[in-house]
PDB file of N, CA and C in Angstrom:
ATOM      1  N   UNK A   1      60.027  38.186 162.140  1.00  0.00           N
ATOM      2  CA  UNK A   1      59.539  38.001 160.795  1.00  0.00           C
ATOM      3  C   UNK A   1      60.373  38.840 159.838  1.00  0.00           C
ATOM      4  N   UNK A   2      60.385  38.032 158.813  1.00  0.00           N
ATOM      5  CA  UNK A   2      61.266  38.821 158.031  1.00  0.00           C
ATOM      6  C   UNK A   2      60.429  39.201 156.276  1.00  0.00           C
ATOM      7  N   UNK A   3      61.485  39.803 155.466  1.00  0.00           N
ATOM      8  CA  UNK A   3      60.420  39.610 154.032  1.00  0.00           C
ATOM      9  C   UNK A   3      61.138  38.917 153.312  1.00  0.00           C
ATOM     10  N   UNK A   4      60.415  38.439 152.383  1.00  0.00           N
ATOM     11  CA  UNK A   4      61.556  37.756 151.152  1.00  0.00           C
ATOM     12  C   UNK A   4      60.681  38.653 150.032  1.00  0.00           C
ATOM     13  N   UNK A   5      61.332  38.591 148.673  1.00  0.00           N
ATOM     14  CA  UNK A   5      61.104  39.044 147.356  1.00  0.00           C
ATOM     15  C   UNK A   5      60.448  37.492 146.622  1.00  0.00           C
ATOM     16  N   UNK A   6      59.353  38.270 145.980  1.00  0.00           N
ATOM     17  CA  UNK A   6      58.803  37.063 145.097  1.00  0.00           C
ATOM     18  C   UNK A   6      58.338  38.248 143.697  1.00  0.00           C
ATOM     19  N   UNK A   7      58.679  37.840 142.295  1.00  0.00           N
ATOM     20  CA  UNK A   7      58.507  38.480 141.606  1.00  0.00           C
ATOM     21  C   UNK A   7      58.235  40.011 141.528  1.00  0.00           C
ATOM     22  N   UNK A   8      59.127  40.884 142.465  1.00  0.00           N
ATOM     23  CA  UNK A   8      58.619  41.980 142.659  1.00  0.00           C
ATOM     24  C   UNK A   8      57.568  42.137 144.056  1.00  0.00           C
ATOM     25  N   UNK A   9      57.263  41.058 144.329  1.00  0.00           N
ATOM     26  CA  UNK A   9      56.252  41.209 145.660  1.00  0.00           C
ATOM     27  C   UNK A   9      57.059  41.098 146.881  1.00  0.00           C
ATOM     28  N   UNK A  10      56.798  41.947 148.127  1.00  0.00           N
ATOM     29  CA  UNK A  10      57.666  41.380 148.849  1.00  0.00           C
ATOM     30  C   UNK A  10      56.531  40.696 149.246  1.00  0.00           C
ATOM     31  N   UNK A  11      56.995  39.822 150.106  1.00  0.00           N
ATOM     32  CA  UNK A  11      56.117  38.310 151.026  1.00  0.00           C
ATOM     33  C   UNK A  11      56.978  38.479 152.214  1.00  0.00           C
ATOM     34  N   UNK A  12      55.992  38.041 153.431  1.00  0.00           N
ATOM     35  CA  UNK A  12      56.204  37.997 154.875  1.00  0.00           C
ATOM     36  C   UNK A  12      56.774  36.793 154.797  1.00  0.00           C
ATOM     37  N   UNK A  13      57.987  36.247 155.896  1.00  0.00           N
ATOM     38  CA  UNK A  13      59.069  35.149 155.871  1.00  0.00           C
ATOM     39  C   UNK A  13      58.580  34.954 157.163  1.00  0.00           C
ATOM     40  N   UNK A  14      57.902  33.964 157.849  1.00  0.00           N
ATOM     41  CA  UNK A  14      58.041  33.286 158.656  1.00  0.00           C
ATOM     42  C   UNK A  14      58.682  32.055 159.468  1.00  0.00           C
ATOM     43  N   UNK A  15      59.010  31.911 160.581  1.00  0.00           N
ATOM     44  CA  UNK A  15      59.645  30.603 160.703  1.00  0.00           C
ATOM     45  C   UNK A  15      58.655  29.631 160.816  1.00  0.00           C
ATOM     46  N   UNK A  16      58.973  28.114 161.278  1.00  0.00           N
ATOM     47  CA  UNK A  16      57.711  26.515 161.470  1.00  0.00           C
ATOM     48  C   UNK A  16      57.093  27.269 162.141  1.00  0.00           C
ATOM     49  N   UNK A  17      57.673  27.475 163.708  1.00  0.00           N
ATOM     50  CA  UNK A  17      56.961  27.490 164.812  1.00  0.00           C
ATOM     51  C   UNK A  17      55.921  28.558 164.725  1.00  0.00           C
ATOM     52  N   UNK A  18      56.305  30.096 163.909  1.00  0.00           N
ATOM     53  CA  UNK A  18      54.933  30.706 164.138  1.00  0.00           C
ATOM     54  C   UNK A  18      54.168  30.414 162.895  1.00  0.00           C
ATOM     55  N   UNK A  19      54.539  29.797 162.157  1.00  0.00           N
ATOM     56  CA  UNK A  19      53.237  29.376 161.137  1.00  0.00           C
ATOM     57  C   UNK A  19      52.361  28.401 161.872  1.00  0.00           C
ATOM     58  N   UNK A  20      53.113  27.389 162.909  1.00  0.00           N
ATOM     59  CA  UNK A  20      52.289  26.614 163.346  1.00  0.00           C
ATOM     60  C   UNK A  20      51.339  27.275 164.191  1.00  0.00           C
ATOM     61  N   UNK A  21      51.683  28.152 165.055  1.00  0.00           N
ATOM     62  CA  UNK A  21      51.061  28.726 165.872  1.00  0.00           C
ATOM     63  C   UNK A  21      49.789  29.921 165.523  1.00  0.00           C
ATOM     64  N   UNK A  22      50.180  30.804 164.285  1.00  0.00           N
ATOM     65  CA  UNK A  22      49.412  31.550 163.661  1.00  0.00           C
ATOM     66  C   UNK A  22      48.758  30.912 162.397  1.00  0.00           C
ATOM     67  N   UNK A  23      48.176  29.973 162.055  1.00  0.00           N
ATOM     68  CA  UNK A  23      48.146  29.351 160.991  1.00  0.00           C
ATOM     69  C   UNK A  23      46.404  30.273 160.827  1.00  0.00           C
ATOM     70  N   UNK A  24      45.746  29.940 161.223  1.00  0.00           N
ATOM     71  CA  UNK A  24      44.836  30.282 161.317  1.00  0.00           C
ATOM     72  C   UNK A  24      44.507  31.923 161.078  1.00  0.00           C
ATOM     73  N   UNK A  25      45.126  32.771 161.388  1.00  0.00           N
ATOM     74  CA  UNK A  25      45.267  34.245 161.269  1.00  0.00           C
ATOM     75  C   UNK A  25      46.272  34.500 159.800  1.00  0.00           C
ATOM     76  N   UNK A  26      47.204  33.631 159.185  1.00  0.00           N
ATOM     77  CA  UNK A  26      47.966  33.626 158.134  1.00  0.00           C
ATOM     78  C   UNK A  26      46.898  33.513 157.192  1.00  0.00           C
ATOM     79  N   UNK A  27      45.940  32.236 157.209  1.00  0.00           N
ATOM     80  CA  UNK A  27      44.982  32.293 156.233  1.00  0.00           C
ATOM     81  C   UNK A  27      43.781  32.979 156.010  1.00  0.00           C
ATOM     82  N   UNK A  28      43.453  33.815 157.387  1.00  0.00           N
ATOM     83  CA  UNK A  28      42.973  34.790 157.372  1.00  0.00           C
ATOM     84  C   UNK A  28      43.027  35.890 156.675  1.00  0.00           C
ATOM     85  N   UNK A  29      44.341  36.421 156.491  1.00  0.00           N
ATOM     86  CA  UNK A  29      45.085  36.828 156.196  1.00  0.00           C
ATOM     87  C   UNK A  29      44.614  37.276 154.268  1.00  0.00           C
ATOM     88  N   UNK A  30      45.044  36.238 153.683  1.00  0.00           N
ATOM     89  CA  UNK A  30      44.967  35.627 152.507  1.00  0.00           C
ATOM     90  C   UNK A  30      46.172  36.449 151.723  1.00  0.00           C
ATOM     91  N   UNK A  31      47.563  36.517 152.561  1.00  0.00           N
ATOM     92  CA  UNK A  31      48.601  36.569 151.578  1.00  0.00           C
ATOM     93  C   UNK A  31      49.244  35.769 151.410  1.00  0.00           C
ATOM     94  N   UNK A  32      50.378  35.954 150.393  1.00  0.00           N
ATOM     95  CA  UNK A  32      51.390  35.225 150.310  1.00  0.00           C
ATOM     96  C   UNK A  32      52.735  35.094 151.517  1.00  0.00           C
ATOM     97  N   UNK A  33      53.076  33.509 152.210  1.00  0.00           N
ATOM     98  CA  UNK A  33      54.074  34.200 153.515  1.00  0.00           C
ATOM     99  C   UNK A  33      54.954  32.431 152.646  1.00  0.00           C
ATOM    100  N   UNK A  34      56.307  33.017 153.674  1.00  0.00           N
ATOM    101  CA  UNK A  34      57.584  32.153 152.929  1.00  0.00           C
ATOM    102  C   UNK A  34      57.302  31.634 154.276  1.00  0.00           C
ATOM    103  N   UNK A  35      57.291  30.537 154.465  1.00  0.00           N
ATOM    104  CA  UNK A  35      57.767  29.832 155.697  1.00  0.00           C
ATOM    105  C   UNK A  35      59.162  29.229 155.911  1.00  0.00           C
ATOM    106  N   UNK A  36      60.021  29.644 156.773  1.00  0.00           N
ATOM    107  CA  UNK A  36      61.566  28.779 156.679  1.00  0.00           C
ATOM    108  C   UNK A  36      61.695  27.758 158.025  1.00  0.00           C
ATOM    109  N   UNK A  37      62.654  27.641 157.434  1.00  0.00           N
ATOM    110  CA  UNK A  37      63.355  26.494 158.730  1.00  0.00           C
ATOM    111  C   UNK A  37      64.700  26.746 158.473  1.00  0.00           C
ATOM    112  N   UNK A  38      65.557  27.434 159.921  1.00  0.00           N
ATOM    113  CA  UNK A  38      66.981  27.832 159.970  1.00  0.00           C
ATOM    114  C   UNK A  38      67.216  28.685 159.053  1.00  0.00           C
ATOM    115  N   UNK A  39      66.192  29.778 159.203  1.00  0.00           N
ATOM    116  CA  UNK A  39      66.274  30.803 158.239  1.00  0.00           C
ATOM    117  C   UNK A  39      66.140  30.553 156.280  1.00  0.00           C
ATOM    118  N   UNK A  40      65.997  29.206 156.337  1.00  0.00           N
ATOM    119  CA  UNK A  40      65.965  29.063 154.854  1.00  0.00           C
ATOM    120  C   UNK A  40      64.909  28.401 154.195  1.00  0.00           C
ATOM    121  N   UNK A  41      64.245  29.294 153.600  1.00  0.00           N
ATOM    122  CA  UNK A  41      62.792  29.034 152.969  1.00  0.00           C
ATOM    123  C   UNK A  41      62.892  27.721 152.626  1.00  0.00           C
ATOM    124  N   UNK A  42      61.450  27.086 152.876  1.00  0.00           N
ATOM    125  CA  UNK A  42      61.079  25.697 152.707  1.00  0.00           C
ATOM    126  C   UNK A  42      59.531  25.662 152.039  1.00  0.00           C
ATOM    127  N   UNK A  43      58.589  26.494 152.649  1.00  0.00           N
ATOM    128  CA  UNK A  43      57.748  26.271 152.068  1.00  0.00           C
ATOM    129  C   UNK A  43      57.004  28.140 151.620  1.00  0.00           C
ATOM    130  N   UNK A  44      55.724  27.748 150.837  1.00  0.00           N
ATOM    131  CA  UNK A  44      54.954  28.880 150.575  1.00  0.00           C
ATOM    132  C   UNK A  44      53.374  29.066 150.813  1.00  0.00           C
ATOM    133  N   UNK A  45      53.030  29.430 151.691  1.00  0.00           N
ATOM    134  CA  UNK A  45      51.649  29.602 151.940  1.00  0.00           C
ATOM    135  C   UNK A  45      50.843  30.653 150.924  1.00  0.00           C
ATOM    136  N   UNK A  46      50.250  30.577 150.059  1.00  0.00           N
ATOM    137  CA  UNK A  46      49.365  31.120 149.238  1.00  0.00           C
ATOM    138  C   UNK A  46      47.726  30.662 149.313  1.00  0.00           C
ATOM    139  N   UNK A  47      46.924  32.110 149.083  1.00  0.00           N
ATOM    140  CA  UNK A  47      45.565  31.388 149.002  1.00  0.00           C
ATOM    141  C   UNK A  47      45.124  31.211 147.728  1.00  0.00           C
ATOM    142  N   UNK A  48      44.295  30.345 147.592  1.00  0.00           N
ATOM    143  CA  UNK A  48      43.396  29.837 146.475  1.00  0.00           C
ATOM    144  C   UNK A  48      42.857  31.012 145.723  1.00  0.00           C
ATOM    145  N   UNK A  49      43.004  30.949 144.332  1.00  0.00           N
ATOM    146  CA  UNK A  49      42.211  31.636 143.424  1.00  0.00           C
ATOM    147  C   UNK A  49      40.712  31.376 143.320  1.00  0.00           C
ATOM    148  N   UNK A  50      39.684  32.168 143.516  1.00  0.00           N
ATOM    149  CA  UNK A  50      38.333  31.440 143.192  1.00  0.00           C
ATOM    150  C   UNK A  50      38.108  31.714 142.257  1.00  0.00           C
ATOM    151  N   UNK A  51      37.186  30.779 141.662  1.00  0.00           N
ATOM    152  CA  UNK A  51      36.695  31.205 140.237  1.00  0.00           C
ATOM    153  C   UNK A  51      35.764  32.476 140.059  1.00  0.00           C
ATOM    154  N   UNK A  52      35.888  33.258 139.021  1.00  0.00           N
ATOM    155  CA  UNK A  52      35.042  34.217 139.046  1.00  0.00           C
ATOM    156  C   UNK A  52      33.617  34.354 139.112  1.00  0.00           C
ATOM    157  N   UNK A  53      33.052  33.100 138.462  1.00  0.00           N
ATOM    158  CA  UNK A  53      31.703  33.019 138.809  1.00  0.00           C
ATOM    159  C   UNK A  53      31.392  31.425 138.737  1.00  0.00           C
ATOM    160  N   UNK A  54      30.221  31.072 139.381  1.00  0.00           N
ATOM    161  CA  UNK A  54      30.066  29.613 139.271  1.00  0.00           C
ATOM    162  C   UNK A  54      29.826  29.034 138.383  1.00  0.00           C
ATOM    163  N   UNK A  55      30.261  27.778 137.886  1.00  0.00           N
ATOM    164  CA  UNK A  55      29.872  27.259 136.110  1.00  0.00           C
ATOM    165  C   UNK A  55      28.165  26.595 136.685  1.00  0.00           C
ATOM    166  N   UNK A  56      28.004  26.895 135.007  1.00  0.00           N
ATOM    167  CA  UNK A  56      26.244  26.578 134.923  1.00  0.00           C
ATOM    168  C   UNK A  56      26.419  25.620 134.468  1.00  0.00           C
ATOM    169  N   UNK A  57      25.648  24.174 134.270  1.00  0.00           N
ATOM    170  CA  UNK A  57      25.743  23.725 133.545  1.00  0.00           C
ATOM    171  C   UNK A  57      25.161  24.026 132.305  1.00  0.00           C
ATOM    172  N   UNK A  58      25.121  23.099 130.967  1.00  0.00           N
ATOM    173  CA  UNK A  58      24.572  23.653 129.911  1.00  0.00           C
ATOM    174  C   UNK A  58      24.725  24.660 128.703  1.00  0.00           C
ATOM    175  N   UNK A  59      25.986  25.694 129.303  1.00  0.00           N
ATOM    176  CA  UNK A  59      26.021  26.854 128.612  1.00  0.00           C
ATOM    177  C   UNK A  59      26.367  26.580 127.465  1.00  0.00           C
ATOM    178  N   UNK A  60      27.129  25.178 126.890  1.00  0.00           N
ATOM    179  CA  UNK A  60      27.729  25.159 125.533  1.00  0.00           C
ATOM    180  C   UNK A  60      26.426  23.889 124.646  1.00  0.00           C
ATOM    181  N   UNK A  61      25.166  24.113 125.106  1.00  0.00           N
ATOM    182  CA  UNK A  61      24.334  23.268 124.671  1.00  0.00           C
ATOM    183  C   UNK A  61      24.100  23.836 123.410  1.00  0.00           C
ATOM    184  N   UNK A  62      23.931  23.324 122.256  1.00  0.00           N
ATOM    185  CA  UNK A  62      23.581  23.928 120.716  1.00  0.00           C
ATOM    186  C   UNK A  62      24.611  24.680 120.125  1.00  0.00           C
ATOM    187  N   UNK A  63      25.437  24.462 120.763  1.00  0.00           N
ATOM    188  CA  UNK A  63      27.358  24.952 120.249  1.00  0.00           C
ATOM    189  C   UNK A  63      27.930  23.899 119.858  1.00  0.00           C
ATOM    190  N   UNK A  64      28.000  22.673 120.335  1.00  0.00           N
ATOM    191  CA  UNK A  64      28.575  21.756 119.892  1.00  0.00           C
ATOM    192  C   UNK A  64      27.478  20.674 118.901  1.00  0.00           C
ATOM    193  N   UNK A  65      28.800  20.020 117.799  1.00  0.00           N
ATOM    194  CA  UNK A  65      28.059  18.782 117.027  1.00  0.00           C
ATOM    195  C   UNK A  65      28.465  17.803 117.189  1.00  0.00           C
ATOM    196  N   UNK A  66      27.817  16.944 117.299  1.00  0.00           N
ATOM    197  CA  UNK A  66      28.477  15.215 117.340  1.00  0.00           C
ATOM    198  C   UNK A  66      28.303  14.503 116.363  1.00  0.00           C
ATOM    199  N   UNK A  67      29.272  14.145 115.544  1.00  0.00           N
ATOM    200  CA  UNK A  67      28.554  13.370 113.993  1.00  0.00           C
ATOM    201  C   UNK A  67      27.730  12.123 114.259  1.00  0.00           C
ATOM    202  N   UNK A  68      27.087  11.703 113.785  1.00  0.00           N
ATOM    203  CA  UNK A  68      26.097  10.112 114.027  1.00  0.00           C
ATOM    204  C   UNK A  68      26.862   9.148 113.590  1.00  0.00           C
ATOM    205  N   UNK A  69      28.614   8.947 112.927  1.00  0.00           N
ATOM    206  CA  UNK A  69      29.402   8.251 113.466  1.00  0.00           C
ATOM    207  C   UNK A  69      30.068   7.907 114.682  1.00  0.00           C
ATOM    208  N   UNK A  70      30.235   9.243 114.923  1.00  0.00           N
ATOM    209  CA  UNK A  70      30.970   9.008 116.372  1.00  0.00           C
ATOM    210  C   UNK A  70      31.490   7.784 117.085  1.00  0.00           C
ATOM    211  N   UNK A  71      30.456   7.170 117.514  1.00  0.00           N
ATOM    212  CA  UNK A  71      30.372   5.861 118.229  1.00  0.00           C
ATOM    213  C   UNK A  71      30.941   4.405 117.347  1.00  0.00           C
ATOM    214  N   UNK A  72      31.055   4.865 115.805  1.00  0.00           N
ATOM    215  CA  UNK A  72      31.569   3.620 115.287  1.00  0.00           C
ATOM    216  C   UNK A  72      32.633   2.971 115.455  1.00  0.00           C
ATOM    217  N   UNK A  73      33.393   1.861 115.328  1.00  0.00           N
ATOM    218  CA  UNK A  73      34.941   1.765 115.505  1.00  0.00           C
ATOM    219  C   UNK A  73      35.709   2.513 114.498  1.00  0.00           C
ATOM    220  N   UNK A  74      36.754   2.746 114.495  1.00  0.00           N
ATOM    221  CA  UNK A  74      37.523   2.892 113.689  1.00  0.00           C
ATOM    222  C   UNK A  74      37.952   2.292 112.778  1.00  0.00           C
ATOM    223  N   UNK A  75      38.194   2.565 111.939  1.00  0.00           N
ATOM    224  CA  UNK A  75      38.973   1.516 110.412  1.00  0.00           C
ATOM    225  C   UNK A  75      40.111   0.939 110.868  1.00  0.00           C
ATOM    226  N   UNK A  76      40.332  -0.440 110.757  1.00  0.00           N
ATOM    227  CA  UNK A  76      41.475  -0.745 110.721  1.00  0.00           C
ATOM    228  C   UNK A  76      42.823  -0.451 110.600  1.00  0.00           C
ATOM    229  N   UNK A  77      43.134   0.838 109.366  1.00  0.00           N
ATOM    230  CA  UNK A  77      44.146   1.213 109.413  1.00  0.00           C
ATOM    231  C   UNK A  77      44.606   2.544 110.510  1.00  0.00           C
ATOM    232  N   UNK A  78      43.578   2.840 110.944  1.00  0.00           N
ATOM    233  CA  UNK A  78      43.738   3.811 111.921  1.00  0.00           C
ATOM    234  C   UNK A  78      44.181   3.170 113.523  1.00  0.00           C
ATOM    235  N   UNK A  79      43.498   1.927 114.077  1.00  0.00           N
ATOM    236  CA  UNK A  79      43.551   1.012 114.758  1.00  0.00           C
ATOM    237  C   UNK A  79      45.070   0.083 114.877  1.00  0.00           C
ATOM    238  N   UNK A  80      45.709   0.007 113.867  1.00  0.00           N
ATOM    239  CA  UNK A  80      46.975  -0.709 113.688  1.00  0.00           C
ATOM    240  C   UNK A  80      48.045   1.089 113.731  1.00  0.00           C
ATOM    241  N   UNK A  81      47.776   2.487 113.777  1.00  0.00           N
ATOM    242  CA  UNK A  81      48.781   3.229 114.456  1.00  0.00           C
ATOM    243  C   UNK A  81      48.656   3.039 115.775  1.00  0.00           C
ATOM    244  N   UNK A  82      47.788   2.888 116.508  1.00  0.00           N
ATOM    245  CA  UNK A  82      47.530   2.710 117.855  1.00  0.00           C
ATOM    246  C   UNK A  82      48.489   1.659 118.470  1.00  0.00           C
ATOM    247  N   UNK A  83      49.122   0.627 117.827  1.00  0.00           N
ATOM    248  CA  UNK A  83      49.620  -0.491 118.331  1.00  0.00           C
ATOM    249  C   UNK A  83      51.170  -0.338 117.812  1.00  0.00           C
ATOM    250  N   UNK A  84      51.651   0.666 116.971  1.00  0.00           N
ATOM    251  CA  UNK A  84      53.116   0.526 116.173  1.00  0.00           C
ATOM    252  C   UNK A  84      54.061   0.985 117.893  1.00  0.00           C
TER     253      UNK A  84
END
């Protein structure tokens, strides 16, 4: 195993075969690893960002307005930029 540089980070360089083989302990893991083939990086294993907290629904209820046009068509001349 080797390291590579990623913005200042170093990252673990692996080859196919032990990513294939450690895949499971890599994501365990939850770093960043370079995977190569013939020594020359091909891919990047990174884990997922989670969100910081779960969305609620609702939270922007009585924040937003909807005019009681809304739903009308549009004017014609607005309707004929749509088509230039």
């Amino acid at each position: 195993m080797e390291e590579g540089r990623n913005n200042g980070k170093i990252m673990e360089k692996i080859n196919i075969h032990t990513a294939k083989t450690q895949l499971s302990r890599l994501i365990a893991e939850k770093k960043e690893v370079i995977i190569a083939r013939y020594g020359q990086p091909v891919a990047k294993l990174v884990p997922i960002k989670q969100l910081k907290q779960d969305r609620k629904p609702g939270t922007a209820k009585g924040k937003i307005r909807i005019r009681d046009n809304f739903f009308e068509p549009l004017p014609d001349d607005i309707l004929e930029e749509f088509y230039k």
